[in-house]
Protein backbone atom coordinates (compact mmCIF):
# COMPACT_ATOMS: atom_id res chain seq x y z
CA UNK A 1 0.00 0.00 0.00
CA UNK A 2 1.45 3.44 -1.07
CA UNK A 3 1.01 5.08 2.28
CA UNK A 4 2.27 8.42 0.57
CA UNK A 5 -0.51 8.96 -1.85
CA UNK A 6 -2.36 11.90 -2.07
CA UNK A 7 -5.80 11.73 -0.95
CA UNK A 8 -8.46 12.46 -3.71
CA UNK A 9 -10.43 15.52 -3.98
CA UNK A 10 -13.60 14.71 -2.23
CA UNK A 11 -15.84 16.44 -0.14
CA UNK A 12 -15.70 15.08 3.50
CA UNK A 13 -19.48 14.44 3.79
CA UNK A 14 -19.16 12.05 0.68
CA UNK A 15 -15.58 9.94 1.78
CA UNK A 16 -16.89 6.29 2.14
CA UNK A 17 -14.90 4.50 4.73
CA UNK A 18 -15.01 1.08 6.55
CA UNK A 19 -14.91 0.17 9.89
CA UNK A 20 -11.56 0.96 11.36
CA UNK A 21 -10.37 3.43 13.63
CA UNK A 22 -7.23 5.24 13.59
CA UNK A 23 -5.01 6.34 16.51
CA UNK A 24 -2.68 9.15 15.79
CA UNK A 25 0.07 8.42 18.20
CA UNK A 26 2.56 11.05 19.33
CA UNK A 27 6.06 11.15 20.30
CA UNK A 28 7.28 11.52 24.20
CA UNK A 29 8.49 14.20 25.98
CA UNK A 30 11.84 13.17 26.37
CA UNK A 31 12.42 13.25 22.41
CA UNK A 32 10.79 16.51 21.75
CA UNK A 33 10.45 18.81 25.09
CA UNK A 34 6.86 18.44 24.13
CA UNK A 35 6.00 18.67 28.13
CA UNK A 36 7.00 22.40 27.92
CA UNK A 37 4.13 22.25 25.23
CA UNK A 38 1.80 19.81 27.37
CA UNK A 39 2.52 19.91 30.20
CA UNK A 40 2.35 15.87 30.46
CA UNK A 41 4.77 13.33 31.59
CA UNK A 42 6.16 10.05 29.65
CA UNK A 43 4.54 8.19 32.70
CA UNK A 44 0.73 10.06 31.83
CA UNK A 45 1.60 8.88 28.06
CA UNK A 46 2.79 5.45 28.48
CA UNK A 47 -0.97 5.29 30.48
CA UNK A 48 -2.82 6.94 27.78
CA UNK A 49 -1.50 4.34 25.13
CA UNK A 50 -1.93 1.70 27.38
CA UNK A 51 -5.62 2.68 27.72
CA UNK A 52 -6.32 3.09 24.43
CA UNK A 53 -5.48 -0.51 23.15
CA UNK A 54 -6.71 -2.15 26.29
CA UNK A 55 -9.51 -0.50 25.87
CA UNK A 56 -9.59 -1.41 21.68
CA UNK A 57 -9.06 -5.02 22.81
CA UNK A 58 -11.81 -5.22 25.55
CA UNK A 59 -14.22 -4.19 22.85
CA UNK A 60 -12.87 -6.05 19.97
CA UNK A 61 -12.70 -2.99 17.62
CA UNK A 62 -10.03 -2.51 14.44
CA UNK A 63 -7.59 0.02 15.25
CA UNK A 64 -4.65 1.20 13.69
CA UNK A 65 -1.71 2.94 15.25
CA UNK A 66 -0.10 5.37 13.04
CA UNK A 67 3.31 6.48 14.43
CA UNK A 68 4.76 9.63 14.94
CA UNK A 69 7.72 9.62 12.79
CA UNK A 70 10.07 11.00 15.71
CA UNK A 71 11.77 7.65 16.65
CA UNK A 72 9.38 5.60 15.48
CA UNK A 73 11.26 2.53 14.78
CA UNK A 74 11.74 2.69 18.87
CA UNK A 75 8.00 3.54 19.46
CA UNK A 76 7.29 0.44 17.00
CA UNK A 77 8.52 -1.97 19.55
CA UNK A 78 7.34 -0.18 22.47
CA UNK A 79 3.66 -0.36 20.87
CA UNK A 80 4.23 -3.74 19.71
CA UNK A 81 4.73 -5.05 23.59
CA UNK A 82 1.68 -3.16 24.23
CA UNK A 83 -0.55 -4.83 21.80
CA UNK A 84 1.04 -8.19 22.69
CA UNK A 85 0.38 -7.43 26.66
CA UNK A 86 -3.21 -7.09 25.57
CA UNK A 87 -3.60 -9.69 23.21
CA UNK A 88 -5.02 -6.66 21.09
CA UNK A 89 -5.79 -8.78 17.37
CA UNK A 90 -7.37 -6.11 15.57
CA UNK A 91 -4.51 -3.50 16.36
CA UNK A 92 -2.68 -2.99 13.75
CA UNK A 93 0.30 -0.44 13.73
CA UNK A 94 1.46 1.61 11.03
CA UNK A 95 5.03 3.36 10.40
CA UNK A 96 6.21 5.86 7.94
CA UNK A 97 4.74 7.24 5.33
CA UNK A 98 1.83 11.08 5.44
CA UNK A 99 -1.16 10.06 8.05
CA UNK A 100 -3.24 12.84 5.89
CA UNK A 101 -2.78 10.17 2.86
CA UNK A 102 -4.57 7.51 5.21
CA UNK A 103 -7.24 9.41 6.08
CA UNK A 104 -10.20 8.48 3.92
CA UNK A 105 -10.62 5.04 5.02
CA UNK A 106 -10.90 5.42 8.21
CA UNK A 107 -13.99 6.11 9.95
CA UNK A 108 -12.98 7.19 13.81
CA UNK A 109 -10.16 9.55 14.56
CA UNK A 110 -8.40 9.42 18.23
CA UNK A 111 -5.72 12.26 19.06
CA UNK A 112 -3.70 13.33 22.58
CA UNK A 113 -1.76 15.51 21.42
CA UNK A 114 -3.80 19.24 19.92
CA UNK A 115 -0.10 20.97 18.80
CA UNK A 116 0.22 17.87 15.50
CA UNK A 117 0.25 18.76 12.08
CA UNK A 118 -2.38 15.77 11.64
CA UNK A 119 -5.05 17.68 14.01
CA UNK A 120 -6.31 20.67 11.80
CA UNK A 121 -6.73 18.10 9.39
CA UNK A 122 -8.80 15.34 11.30
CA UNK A 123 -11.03 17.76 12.44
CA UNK A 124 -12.47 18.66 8.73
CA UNK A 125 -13.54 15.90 8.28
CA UNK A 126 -16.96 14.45 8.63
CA UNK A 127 -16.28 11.47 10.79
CA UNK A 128 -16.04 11.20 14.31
CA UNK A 129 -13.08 12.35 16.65
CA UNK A 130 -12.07 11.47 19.83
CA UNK A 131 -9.84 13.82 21.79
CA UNK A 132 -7.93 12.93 25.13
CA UNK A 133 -7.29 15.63 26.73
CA UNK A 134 -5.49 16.20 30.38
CA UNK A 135 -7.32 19.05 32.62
CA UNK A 136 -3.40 20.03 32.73
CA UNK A 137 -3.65 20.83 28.93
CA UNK A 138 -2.46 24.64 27.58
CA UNK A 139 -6.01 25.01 25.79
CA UNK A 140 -7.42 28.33 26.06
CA UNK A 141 -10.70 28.09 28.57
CA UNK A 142 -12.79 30.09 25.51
CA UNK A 143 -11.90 27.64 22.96
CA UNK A 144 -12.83 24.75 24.72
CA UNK A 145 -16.46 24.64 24.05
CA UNK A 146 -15.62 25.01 20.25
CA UNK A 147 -13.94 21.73 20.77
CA UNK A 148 -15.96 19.84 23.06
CA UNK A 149 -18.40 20.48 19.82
CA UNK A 150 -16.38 19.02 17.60
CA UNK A 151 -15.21 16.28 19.66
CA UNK A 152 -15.68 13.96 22.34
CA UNK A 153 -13.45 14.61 24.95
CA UNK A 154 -11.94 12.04 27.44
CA UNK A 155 -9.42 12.05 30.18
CA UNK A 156 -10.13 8.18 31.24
CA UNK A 157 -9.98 5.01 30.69
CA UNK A 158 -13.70 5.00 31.60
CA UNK A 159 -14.81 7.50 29.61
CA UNK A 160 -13.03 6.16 26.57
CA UNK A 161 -14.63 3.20 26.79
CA UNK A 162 -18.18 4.58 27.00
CA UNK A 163 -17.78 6.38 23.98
CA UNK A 164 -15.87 3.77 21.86
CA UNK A 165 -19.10 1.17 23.06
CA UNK A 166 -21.14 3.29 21.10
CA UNK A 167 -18.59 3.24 17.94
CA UNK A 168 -18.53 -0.40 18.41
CA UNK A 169 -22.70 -0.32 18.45
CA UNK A 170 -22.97 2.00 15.33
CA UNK A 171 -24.08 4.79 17.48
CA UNK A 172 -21.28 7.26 17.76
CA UNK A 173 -22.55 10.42 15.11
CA UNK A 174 -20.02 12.97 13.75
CA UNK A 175 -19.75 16.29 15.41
CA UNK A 176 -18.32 17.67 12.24
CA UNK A 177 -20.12 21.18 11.47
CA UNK A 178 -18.91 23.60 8.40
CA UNK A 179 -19.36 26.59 11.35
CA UNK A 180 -16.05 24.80 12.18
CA UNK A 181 -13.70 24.71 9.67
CA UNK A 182 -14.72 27.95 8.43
CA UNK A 183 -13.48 29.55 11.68
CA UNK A 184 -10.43 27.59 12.44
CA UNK A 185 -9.59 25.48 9.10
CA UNK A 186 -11.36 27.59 6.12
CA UNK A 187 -12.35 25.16 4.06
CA UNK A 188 -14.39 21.72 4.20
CA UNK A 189 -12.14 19.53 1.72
CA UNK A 190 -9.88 17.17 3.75
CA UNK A 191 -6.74 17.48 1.58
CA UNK A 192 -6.59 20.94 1.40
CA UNK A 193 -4.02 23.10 3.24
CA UNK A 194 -4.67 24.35 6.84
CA UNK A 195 -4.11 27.67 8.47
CA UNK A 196 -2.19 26.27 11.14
CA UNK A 197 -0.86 29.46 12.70
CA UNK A 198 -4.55 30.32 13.29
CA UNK A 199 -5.63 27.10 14.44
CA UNK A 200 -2.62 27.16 17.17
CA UNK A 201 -3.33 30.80 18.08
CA UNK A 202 -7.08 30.05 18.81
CA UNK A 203 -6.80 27.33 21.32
CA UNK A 204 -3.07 27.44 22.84
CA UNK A 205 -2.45 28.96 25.69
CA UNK A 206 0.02 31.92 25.96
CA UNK A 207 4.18 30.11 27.04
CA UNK A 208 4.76 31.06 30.40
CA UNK A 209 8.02 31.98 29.53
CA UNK A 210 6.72 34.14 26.80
């Protein structure tokens, strides 16, 4: 499969796409200084990814994993003991190649981390998208309801669960609205180019250091 194809020009309301969820995974602190970003530790992450396929293999749902392509040969193995732990069988993961190209087949979205190039995308398109998000987070107060909106936020295992039972049951509806991308994406196609310097200006928090 060429993962680095370029997505067709569709609108998003018309993409046709099976049943498989993809997880956007993101690199740790220690690679990136993300936690001066996040404000979140390798421990909260390993527990978020731990979550999120024991979670996948409680409830017997497809998933892939596609990796963030900072060290992701090392994250490959590191995911791979995590599937095994679980006996996760549907868990698939995914490395190298543009996660925008992979987009159109897949009919979930799950993200942790708001500050990816992948985001601004995800969230044109008409298909659900589930956010984990620490209280800890540097989102703007104001822009929260925007997102809670557009997707459905969870901080828990618990909470993930609940809403990926209703993906599993067909029930889980799209909180995609074109109110949305016209304020913080501009456009409703999923392959075309984002204004991410807006996007990140809307819902990030000023630096303390700044």
């Amino acid at each position: 499969m060429n993962f680095h194809a370029r997505p067709k020009r569709v609108k998003a309301v018309e993409l046709r796409r099976k049943k498989i969820a993809l997880y956007f995974t993101s690199p740790f602190s220690s690679y990136t200084f993300r936690h001066l970003v996040t404000e979140s530790s390798d421990v909260e992450r390993m527990l978020i990814n731990d979550s999120i396929l024991e979670v996948a293999a409680e409830l017997g749902i497809a998933l892939d994993l596609k990796l963030h392509p900072v060290e992701a040969a090392n994250n490959y193995t590191y995911f791979k003991t995590l599937k095994n732990k679980h006996d996760a069988k549907k868990v698939r993961i995914l490395i190298g190649g543009a996660g925008e190209a992979l987009m159109p087949k897949y009919d979930l979205f799950i993200v942790d981390f708001l500050p990816s190039s992948v985001v601004p995308e995800v969230l044109k398109i008409n298909v659900p998208v589930i956010c984990w998000l620490s209280p800890e987070a540097a989102v703007n107060g104001w822009f929260l309801p925007d997102l809670k909106e557009r997707c459905y936020i969870v901080n828990s295992k618990h909470e993930l669960s609940e809403v990926i039972s209703l993906y599993r049951q067909g029930k889980l509806q799209s909180k995609w609205r074109p109110e949305f991308n016209q304020e913080y994406g501009g456009t409703v196609l999923a392959e075309e180019q984002t204004n991410l310097a807006k996007f990140f200006e809307k819902f990030q928090r000023p630096s303390p250091l700044s």
